[in-house]
Protein backbone atom coordinates (compact mmCIF):
# COMPACT_ATOMS: atom_id res chain seq x y z
CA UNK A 1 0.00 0.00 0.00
CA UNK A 2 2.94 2.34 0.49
CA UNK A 3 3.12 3.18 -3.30
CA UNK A 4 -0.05 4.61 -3.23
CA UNK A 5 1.46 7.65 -0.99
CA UNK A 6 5.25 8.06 -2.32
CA UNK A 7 5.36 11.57 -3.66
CA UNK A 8 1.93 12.36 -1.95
CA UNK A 9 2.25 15.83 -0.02
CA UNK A 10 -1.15 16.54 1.02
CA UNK A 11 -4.50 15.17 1.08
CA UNK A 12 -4.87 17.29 -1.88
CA UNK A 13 -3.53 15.16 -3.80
CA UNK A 14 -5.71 11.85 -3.46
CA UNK A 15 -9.14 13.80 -3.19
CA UNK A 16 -9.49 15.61 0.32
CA UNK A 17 -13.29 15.87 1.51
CA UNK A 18 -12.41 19.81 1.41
CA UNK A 19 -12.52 19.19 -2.05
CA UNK A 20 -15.90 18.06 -2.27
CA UNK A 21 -17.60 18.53 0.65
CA UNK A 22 -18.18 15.51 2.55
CA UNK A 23 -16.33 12.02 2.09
CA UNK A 24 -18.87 10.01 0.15
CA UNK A 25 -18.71 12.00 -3.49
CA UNK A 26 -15.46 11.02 -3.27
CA UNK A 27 -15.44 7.44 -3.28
CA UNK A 28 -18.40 7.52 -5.76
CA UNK A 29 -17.04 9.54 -8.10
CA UNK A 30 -13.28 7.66 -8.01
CA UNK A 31 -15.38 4.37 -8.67
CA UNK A 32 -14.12 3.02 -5.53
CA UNK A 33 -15.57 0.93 -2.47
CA UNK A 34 -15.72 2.46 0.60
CA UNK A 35 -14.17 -0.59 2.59
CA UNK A 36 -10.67 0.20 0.09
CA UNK A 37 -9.98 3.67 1.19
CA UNK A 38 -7.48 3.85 3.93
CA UNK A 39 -8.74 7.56 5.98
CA UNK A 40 -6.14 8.77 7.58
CA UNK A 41 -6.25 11.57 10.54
CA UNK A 42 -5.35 13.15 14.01
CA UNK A 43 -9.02 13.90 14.94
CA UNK A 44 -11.24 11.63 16.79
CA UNK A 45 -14.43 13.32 14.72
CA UNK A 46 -12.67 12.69 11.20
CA UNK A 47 -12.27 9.10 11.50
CA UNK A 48 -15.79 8.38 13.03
CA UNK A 49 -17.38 9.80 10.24
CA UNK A 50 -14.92 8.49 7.38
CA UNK A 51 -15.92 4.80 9.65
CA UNK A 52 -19.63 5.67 9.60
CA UNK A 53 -19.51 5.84 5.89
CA UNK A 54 -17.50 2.29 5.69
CA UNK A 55 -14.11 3.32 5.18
CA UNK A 56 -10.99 1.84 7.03
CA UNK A 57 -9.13 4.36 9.25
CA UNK A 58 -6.03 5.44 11.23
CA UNK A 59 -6.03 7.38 13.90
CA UNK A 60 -2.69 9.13 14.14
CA UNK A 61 -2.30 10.10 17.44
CA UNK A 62 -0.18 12.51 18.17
CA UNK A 63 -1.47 14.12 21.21
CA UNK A 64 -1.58 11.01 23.75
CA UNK A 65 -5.56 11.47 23.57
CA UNK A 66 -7.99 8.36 24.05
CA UNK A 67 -9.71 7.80 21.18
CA UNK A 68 -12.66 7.51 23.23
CA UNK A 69 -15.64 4.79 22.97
CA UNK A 70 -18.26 4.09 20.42
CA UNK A 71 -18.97 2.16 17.83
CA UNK A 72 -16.79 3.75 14.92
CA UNK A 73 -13.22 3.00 16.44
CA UNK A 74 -10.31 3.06 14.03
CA UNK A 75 -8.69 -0.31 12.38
CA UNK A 76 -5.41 1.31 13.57
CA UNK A 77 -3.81 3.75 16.18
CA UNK A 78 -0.26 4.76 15.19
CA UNK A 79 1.54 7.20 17.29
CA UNK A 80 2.66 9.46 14.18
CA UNK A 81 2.91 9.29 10.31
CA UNK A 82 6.64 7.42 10.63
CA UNK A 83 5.21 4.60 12.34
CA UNK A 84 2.10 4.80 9.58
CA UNK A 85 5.01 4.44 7.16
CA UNK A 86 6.63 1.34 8.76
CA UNK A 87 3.49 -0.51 8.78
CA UNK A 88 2.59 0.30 5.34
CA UNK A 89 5.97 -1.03 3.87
């Protein structure tokens, strides 16, 4: 999965929900399932909504928070974007 984000400097460059709003026109309109996008974020909110729509998430989390409870929790918690890296290779 790691090839998919050499060269990638922002989330700009894969389709950021900025872009377009919300998360779901996204997938739609890149003809692609929701359970093969890989969210990726350092906000509690942003991954239980990118889960609530199907996707699979990381929490990167930087500040020593809890993620807290619910029924969205992230398929991974890294500690920052290096260790995102290692497990990706």
């Amino acid at each position: 999965m790691y090839q998919f984000f050499v060269g990638a400097n922002t989330s700009t460059d894969f389709g950021s929900a900025d872009n377009f709003g919300v998360y779901r026109p996204f997938a739609t309109g890149a003809n692609l399932q929701h359970g093969n996008i890989l969210f990726v974020a350092n906000h509690a909110f942003d991954c239980i909504g990118a889960k609530a729509w199907g996707f699979r998430t990381v929490f990167i989390d930087r500040r020593k928070r809890p993620f807290g409870e619910g029924p969205h929790q992230p398929d991974m918690i890294v500690k920052d974007f290096t260790e995102l890296k290692t497990i990706l290779s």
